[in-house]
PDB file of N, CA and C in Angstrom:
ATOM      1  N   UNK A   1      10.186   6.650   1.299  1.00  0.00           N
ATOM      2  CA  UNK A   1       8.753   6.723   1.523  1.00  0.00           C
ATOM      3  C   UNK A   1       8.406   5.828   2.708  1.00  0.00           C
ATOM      4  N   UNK A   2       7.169   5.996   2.980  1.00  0.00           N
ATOM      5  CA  UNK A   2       6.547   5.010   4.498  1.00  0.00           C
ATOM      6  C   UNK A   2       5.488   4.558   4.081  1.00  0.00           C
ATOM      7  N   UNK A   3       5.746   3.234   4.137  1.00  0.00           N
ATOM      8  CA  UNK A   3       4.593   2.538   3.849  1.00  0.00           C
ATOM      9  C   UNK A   3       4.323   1.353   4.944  1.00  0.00           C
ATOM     10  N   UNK A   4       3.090   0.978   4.852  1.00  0.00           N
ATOM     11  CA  UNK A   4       1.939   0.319   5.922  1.00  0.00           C
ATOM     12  C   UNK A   4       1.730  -0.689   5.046  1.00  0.00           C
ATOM     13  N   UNK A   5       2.154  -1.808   5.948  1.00  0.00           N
ATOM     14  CA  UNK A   5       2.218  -3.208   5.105  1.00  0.00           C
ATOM     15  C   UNK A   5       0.888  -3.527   5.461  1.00  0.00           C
ATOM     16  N   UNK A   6       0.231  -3.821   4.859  1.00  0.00           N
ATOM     17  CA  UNK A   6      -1.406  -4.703   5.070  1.00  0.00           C
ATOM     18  C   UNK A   6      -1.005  -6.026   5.452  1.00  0.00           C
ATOM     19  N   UNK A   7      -1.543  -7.142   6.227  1.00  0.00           N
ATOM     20  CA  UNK A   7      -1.185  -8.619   6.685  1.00  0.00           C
ATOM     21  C   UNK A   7      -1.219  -9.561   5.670  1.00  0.00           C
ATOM     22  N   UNK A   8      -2.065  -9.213   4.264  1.00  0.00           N
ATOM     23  CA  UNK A   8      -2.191 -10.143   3.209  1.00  0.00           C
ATOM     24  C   UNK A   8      -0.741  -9.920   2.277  1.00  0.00           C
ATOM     25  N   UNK A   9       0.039  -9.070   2.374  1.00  0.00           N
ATOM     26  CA  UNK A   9       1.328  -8.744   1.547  1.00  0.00           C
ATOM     27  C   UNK A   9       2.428  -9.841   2.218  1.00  0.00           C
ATOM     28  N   UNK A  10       2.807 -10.368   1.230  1.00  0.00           N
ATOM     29  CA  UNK A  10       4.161 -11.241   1.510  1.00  0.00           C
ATOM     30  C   UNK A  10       5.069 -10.842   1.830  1.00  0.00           C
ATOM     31  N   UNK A  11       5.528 -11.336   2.635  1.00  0.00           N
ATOM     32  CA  UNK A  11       7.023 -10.909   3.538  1.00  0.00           C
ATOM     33  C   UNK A  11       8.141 -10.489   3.050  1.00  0.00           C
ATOM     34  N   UNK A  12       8.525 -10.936   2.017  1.00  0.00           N
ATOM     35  CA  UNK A  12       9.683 -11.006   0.741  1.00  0.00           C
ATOM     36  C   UNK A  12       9.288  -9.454   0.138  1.00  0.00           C
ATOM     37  N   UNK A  13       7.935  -9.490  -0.410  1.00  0.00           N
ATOM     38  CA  UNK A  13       7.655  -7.900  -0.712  1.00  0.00           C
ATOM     39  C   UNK A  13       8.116  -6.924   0.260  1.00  0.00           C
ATOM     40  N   UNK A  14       7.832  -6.723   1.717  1.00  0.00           N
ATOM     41  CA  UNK A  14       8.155  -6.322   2.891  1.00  0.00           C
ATOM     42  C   UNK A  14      10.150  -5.806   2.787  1.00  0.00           C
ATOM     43  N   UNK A  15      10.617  -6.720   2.188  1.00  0.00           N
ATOM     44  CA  UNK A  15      12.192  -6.869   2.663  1.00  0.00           C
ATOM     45  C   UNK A  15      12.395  -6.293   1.493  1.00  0.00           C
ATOM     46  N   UNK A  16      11.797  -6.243   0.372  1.00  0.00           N
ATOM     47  CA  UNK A  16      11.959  -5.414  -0.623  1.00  0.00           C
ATOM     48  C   UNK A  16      12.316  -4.659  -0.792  1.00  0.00           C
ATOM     49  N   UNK A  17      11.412  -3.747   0.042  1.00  0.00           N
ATOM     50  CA  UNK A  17      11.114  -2.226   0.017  1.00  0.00           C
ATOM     51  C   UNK A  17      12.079  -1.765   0.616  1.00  0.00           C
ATOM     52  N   UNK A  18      12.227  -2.432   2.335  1.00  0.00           N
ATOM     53  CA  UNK A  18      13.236  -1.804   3.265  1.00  0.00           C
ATOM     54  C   UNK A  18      14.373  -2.089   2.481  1.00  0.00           C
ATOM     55  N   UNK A  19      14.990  -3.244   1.656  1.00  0.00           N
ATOM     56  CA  UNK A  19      15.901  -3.138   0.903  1.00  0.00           C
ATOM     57  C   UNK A  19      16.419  -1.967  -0.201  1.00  0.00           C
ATOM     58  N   UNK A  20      15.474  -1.067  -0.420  1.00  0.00           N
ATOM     59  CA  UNK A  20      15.165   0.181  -1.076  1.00  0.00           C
ATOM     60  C   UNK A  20      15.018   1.238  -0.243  1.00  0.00           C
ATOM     61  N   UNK A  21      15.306   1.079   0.692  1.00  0.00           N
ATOM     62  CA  UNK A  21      15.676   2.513   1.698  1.00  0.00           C
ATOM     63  C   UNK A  21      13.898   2.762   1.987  1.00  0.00           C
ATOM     64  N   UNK A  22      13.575   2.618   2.004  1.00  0.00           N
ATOM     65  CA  UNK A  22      12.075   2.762   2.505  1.00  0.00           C
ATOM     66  C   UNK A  22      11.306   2.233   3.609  1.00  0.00           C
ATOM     67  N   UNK A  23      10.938   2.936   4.505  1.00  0.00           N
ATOM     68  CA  UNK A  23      10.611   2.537   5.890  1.00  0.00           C
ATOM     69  C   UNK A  23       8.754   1.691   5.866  1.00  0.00           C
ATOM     70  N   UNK A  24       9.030   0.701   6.497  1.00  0.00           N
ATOM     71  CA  UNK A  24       7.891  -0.121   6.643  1.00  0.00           C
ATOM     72  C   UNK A  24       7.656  -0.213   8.133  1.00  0.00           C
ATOM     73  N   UNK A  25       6.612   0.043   8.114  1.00  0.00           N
ATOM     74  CA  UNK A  25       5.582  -0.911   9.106  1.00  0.00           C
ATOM     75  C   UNK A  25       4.857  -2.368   9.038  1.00  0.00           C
ATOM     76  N   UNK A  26       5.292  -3.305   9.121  1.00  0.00           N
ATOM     77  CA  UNK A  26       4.709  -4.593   8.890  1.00  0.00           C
ATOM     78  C   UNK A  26       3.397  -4.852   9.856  1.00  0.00           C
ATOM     79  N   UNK A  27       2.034  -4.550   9.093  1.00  0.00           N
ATOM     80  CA  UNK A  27       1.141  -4.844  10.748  1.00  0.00           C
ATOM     81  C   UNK A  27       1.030  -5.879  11.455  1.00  0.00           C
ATOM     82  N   UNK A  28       1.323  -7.421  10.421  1.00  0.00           N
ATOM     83  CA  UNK A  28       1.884  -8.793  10.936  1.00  0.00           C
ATOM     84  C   UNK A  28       2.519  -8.549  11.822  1.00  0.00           C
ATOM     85  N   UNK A  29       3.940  -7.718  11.922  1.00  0.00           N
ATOM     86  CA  UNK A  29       4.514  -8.246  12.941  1.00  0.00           C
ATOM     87  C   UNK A  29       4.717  -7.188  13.931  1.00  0.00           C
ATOM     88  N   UNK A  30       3.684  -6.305  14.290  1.00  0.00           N
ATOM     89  CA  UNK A  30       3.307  -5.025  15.316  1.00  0.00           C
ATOM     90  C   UNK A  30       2.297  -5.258  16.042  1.00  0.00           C
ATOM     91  N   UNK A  31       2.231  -4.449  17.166  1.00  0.00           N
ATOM     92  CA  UNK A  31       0.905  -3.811  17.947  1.00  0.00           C
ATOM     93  C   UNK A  31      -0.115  -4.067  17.283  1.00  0.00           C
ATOM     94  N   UNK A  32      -0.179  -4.010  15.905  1.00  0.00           N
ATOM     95  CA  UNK A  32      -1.468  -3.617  14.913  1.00  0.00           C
ATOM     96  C   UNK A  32      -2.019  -5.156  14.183  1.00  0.00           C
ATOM     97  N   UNK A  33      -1.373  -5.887  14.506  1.00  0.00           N
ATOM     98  CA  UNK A  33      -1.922  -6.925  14.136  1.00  0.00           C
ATOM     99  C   UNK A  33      -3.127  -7.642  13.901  1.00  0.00           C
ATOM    100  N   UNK A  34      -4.012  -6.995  14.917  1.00  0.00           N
ATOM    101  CA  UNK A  34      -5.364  -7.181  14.890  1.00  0.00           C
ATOM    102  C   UNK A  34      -6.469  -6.661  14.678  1.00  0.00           C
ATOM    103  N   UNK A  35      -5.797  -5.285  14.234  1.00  0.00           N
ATOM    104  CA  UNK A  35      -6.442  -3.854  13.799  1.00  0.00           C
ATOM    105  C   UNK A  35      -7.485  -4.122  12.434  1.00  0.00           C
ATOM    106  N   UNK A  36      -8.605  -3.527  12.162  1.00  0.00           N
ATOM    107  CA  UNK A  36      -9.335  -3.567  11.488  1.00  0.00           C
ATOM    108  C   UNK A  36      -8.906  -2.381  10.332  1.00  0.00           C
ATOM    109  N   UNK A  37      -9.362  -2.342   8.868  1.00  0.00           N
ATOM    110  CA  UNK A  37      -9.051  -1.668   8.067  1.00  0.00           C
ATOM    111  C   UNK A  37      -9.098  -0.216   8.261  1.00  0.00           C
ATOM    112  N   UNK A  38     -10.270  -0.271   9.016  1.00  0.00           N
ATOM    113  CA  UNK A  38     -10.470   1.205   9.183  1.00  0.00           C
ATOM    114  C   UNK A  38      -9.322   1.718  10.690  1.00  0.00           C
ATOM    115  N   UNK A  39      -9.237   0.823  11.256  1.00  0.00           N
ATOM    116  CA  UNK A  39      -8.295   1.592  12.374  1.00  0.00           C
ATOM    117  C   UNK A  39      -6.479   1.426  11.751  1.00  0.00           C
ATOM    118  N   UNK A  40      -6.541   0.716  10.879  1.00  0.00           N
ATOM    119  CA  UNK A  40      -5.201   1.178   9.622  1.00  0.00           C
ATOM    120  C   UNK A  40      -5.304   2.214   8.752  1.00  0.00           C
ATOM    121  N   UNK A  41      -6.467   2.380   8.063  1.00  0.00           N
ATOM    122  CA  UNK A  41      -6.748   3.546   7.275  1.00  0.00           C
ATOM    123  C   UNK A  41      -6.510   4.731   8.431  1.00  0.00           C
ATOM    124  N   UNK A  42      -6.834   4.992   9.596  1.00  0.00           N
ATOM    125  CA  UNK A  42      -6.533   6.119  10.831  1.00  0.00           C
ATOM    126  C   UNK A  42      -4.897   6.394  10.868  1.00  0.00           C
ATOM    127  N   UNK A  43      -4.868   5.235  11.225  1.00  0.00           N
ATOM    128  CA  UNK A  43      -2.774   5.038  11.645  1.00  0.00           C
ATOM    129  C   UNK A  43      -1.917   5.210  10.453  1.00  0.00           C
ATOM    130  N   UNK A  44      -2.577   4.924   8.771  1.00  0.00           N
ATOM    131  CA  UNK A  44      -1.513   5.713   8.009  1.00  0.00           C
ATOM    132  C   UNK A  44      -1.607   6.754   8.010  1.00  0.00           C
ATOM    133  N   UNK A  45      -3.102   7.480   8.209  1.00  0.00           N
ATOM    134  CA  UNK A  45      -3.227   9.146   8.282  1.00  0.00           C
ATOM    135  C   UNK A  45      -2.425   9.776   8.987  1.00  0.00           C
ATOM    136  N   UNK A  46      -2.412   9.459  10.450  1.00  0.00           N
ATOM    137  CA  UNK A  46      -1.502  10.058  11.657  1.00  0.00           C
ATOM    138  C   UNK A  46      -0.433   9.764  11.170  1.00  0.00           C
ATOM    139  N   UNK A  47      -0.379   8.819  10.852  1.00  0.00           N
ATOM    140  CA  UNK A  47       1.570   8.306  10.390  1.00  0.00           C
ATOM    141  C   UNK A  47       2.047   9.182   9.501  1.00  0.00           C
ATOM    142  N   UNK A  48       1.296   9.300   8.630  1.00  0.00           N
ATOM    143  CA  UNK A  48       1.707   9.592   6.989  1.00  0.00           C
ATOM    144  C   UNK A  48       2.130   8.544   6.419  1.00  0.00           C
ATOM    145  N   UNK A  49       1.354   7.405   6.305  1.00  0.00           N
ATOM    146  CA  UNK A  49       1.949   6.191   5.556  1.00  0.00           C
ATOM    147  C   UNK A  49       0.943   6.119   4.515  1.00  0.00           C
ATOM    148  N   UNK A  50       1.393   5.518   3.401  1.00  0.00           N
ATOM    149  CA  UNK A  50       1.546   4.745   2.018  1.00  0.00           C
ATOM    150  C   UNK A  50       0.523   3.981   2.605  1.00  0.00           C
ATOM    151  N   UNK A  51      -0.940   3.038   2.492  1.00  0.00           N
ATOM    152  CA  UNK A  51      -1.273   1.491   2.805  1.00  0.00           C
ATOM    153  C   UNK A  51      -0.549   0.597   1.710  1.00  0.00           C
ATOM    154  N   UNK A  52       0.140  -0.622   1.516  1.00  0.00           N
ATOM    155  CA  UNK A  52       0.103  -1.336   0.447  1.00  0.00           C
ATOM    156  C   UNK A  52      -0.860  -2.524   0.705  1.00  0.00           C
ATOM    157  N   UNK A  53      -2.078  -2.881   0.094  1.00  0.00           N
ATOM    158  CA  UNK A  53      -2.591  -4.053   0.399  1.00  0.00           C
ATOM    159  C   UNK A  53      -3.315  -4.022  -0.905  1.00  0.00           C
ATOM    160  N   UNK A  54      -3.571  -5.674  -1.035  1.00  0.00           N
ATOM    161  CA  UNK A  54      -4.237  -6.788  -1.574  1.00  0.00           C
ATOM    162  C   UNK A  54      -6.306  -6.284  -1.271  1.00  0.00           C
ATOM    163  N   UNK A  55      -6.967  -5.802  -0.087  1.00  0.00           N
ATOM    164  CA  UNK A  55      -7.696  -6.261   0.207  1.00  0.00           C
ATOM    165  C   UNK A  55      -8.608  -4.715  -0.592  1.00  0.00           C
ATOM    166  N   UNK A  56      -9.552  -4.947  -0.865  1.00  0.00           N
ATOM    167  CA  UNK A  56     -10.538  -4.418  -1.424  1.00  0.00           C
ATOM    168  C   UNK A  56     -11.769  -3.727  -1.065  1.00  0.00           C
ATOM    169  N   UNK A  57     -11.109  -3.368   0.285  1.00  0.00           N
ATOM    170  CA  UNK A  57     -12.278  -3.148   1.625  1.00  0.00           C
ATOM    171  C   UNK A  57     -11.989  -1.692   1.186  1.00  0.00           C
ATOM    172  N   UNK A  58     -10.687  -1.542   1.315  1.00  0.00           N
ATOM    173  CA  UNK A  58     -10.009  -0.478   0.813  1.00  0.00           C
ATOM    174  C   UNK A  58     -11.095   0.920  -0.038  1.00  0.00           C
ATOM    175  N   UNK A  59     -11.460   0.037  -0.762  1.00  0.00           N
ATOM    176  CA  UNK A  59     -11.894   1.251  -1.886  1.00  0.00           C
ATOM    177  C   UNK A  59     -13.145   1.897  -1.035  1.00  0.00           C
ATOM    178  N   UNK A  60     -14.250   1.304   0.047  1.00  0.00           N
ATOM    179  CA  UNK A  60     -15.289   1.905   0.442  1.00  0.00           C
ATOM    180  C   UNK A  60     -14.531   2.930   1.418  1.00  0.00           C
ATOM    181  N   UNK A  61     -13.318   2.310   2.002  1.00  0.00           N
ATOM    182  CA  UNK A  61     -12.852   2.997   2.700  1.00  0.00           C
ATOM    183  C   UNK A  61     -12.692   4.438   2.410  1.00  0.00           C
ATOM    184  N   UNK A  62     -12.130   4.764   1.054  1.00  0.00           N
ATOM    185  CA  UNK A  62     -11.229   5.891   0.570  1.00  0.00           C
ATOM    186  C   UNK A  62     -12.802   7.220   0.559  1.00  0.00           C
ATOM    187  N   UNK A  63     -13.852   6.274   0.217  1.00  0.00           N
ATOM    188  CA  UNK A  63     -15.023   6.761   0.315  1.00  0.00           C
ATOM    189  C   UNK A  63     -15.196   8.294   1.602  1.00  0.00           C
ATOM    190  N   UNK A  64     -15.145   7.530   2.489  1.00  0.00           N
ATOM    191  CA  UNK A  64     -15.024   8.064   3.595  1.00  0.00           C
ATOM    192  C   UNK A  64     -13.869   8.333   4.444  1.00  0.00           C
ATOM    193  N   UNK A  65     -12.798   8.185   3.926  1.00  0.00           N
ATOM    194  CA  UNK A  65     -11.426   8.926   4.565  1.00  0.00           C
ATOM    195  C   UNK A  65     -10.668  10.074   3.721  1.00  0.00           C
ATOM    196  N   UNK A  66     -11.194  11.415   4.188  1.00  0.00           N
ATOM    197  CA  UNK A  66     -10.424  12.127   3.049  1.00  0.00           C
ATOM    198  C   UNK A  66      -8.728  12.129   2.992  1.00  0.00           C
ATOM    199  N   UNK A  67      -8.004  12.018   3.848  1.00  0.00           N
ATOM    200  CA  UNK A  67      -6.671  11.779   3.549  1.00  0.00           C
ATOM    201  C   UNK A  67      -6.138  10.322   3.476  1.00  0.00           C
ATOM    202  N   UNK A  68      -6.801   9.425   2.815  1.00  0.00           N
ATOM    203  CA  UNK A  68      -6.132   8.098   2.917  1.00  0.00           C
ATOM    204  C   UNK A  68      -5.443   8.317   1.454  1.00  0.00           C
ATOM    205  N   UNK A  69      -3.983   7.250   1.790  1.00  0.00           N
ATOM    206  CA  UNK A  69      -2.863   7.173   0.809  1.00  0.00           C
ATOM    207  C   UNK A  69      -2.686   5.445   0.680  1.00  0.00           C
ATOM    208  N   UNK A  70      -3.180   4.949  -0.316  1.00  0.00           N
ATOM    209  CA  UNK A  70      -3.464   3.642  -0.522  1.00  0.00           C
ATOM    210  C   UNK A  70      -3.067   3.228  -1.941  1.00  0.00           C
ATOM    211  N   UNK A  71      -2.207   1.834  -2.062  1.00  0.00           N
ATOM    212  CA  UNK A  71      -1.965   1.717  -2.929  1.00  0.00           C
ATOM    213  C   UNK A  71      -2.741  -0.137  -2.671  1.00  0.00           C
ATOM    214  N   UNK A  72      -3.502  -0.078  -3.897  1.00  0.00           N
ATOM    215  CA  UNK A  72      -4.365  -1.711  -3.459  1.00  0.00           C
ATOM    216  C   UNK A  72      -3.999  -2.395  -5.065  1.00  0.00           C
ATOM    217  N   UNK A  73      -3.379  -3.364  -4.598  1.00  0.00           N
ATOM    218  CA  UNK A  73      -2.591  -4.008  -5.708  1.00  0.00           C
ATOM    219  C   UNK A  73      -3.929  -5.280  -5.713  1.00  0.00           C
ATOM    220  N   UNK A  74      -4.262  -5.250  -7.099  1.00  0.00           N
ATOM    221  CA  UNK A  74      -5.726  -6.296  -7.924  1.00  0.00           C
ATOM    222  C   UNK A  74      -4.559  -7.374  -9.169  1.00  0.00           C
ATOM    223  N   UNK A  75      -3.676  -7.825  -8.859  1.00  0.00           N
ATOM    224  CA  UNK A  75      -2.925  -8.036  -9.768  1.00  0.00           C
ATOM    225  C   UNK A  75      -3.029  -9.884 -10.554  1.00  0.00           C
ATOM    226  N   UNK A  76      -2.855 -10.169 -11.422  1.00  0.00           N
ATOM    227  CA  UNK A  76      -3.364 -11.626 -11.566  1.00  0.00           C
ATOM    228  C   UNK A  76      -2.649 -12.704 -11.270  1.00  0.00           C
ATOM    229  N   UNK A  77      -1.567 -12.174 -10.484  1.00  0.00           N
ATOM    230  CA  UNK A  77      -0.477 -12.761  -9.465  1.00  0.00           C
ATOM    231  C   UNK A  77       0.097 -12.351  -8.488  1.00  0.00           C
ATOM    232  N   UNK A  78       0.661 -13.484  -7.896  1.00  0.00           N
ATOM    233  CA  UNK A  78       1.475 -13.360  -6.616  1.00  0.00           C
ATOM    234  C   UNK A  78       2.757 -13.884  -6.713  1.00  0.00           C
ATOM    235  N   UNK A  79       3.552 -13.661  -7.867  1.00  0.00           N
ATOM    236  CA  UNK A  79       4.572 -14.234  -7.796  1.00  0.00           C
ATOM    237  C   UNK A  79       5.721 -12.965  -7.389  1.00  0.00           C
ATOM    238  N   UNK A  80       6.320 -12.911  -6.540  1.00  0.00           N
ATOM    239  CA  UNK A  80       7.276 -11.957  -5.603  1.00  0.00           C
ATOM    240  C   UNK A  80       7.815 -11.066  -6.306  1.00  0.00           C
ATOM    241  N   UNK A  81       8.806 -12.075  -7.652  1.00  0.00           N
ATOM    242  CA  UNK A  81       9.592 -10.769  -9.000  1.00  0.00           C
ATOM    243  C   UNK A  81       8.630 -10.107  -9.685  1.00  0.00           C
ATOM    244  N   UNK A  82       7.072 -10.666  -9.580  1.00  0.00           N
ATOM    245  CA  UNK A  82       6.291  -9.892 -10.306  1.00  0.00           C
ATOM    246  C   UNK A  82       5.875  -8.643  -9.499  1.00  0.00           C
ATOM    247  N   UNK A  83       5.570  -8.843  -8.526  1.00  0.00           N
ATOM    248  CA  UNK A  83       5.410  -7.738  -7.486  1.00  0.00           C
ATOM    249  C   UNK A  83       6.638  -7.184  -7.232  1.00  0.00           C
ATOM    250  N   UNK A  84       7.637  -7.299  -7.391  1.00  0.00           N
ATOM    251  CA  UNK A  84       8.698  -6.235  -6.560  1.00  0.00           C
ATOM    252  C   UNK A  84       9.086  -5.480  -8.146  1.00  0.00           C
ATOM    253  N   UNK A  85       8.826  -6.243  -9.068  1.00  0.00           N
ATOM    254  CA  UNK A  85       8.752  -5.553 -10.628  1.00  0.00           C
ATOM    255  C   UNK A  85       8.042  -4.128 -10.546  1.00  0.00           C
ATOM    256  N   UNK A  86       6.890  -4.732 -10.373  1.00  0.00           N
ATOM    257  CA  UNK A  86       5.493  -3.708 -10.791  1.00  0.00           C
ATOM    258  C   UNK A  86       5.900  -2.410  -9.454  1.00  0.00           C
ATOM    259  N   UNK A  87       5.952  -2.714  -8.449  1.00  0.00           N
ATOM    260  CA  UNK A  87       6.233  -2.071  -7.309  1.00  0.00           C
ATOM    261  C   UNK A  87       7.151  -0.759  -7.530  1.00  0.00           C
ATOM    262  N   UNK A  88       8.305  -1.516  -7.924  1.00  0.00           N
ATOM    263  CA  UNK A  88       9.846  -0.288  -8.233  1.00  0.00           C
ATOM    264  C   UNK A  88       9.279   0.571  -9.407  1.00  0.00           C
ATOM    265  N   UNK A  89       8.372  -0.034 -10.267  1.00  0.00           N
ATOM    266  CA  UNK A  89       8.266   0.978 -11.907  1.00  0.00           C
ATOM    267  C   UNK A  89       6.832   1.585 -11.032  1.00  0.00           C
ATOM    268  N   UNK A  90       5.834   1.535 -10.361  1.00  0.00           N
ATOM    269  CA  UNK A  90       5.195   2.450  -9.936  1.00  0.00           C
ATOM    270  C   UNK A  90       5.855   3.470  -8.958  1.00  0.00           C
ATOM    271  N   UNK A  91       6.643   3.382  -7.903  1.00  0.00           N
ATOM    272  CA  UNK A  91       7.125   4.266  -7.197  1.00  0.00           C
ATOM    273  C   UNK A  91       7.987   5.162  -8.124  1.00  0.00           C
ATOM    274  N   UNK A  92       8.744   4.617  -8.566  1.00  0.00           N
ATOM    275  CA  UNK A  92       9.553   5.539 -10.003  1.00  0.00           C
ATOM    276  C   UNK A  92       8.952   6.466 -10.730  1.00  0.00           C
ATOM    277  N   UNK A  93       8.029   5.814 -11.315  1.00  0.00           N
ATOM    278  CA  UNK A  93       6.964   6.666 -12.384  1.00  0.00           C
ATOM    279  C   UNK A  93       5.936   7.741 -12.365  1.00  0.00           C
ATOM    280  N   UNK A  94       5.618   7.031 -10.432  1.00  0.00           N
ATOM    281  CA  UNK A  94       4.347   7.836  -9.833  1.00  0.00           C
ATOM    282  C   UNK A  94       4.201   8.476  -8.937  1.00  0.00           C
ATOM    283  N   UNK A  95       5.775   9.158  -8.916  1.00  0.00           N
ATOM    284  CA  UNK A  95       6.066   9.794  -7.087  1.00  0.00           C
ATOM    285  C   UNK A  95       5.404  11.466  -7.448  1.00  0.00           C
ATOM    286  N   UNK A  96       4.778  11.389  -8.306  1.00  0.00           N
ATOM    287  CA  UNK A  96       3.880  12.947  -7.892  1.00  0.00           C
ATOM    288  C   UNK A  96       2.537  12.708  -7.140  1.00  0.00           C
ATOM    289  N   UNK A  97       1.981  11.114  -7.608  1.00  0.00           N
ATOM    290  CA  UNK A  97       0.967  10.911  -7.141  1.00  0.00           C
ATOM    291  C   UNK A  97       1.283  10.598  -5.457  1.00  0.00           C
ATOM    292  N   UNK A  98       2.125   9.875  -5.424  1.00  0.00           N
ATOM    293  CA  UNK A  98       2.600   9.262  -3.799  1.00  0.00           C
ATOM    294  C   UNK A  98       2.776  10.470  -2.794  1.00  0.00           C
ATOM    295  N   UNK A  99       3.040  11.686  -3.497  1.00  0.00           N
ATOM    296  CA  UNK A  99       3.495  12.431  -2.833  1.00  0.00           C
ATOM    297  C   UNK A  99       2.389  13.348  -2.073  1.00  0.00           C
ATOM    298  N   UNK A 100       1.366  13.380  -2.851  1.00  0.00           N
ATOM    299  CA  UNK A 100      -0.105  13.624  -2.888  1.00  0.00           C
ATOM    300  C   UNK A 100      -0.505  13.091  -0.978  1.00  0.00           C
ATOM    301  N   UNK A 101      -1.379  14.359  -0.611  1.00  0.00           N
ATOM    302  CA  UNK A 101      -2.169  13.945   0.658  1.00  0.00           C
ATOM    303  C   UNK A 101      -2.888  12.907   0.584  1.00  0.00           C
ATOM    304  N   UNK A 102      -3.770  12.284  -0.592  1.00  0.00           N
ATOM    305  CA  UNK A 102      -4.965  12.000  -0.814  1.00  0.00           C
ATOM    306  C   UNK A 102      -5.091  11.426  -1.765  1.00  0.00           C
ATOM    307  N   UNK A 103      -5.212  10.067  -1.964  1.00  0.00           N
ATOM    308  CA  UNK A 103      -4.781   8.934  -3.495  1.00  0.00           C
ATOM    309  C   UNK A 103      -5.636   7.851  -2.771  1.00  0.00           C
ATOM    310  N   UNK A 104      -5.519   6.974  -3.918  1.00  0.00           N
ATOM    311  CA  UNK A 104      -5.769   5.546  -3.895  1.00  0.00           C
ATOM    312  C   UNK A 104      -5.469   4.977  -5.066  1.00  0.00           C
ATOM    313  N   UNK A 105      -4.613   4.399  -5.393  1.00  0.00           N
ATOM    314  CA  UNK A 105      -3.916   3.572  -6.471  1.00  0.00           C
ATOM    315  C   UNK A 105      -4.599   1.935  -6.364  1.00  0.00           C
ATOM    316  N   UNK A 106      -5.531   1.813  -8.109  1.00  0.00           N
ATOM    317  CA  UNK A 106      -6.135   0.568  -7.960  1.00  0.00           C
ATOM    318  C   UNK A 106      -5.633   0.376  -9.185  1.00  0.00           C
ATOM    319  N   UNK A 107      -4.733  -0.763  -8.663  1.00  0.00           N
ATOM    320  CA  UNK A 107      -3.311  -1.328  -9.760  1.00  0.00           C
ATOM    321  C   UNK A 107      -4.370  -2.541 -10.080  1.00  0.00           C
ATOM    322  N   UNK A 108      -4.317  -2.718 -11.595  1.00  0.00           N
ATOM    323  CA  UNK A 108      -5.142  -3.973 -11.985  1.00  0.00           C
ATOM    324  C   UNK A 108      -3.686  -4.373 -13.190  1.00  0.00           C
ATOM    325  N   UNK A 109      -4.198  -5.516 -13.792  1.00  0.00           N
ATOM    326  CA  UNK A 109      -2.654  -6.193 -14.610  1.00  0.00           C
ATOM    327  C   UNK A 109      -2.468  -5.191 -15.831  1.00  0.00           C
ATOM    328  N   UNK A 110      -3.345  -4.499 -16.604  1.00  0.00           N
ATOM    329  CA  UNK A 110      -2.764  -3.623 -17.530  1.00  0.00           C
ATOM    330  C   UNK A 110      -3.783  -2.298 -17.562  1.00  0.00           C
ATOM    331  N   UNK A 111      -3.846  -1.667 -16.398  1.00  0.00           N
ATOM    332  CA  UNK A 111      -5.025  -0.729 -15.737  1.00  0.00           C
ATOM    333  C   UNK A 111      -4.611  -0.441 -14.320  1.00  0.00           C
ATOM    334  N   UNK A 112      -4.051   0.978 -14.363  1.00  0.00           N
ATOM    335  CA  UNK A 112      -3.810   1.965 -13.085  1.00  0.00           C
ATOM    336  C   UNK A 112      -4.976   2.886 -12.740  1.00  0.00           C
ATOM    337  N   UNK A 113      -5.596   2.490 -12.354  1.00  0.00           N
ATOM    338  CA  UNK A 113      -6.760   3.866 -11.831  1.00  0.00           C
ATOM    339  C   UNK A 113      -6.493   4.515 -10.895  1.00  0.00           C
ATOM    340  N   UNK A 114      -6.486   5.679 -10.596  1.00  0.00           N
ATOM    341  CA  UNK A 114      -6.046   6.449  -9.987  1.00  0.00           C
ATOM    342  C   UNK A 114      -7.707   7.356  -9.238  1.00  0.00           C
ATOM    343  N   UNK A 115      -7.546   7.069  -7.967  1.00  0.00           N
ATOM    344  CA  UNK A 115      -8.588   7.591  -7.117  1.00  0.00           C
ATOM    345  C   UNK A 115      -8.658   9.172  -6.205  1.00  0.00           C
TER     346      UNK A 115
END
C-alpha cells in the first residue's frame, strides 16, 4: 500500500511500515514539508496515497474532498508498539476498506468509525 506520512507521525512508525513492504512518503522529510493539509489531501489524491495522521483538520477536510483516503489515528497514546500494534491489525482486517477510492478511518482507543 502507499501511504502519506503526515509530519505529526513518528519516525519509528514511518520505518515500520516500509519495514512491511509498503511505500511511504514522509512529508517531514520531502518537497512537502511545508504543505498545508489541504495541499496533502490533493497530493494523496493524485498519488493514490493512504494519509496517516494524528491531526483532526482532517475530518472537515473529507467534507469537501470526495476522493480522500485517510486514516486519522485519535488514539490515547503514543507509545510506538502501541501504534505499530494497532496499525498491522487494521491494515490486515480492513484492506476492503483501504482499498476503497473514498474513506476516512477515525481510529479512537476502542471505536473505528468509518467515514
Amino acid at each position: 500500500m502507499r501511504f502519506l506520512i503526515d509530519e505529526n507521525v513518528p519516525h519509528s512508525l514511518i520505518s515500520f511500515l516500509i519495514e512491511n513492504h509498503h511505500q511511504v512518503l514522509d512529508v517531514k522529510n520531502s518537497k512537502y514539508h511545508q504543505a498545508n493539509d489541504e495541499e496533502l489531501s490533493d497530493l494523496s489524491v493524485r498519488e493514490s496515497y493512504i494519509i496517516i495522521t494524528f491531526d483532526k483538520d482532517f475530518l472537515g477536510i473529507k467534507n469537501k474532498q470526495k476522493k480522500l483516503r485517510c486514516i486519522l489515528l485519535n488514539l490515547p497514546t503514543l507509545d510506538i508498539n502501541y501504534l505499530k500494534s494497532y496499525l498491522e491489525i487494521l491494515i490486515k482486517t480492513h484492506k476492503n476498506i483501504l482499498n476503497k477510492k473514498n474513506f476516512l478511518i477515525f481510529c479512537k482507543k476502542n471505536e473505528l468509525i468509518v467515514l
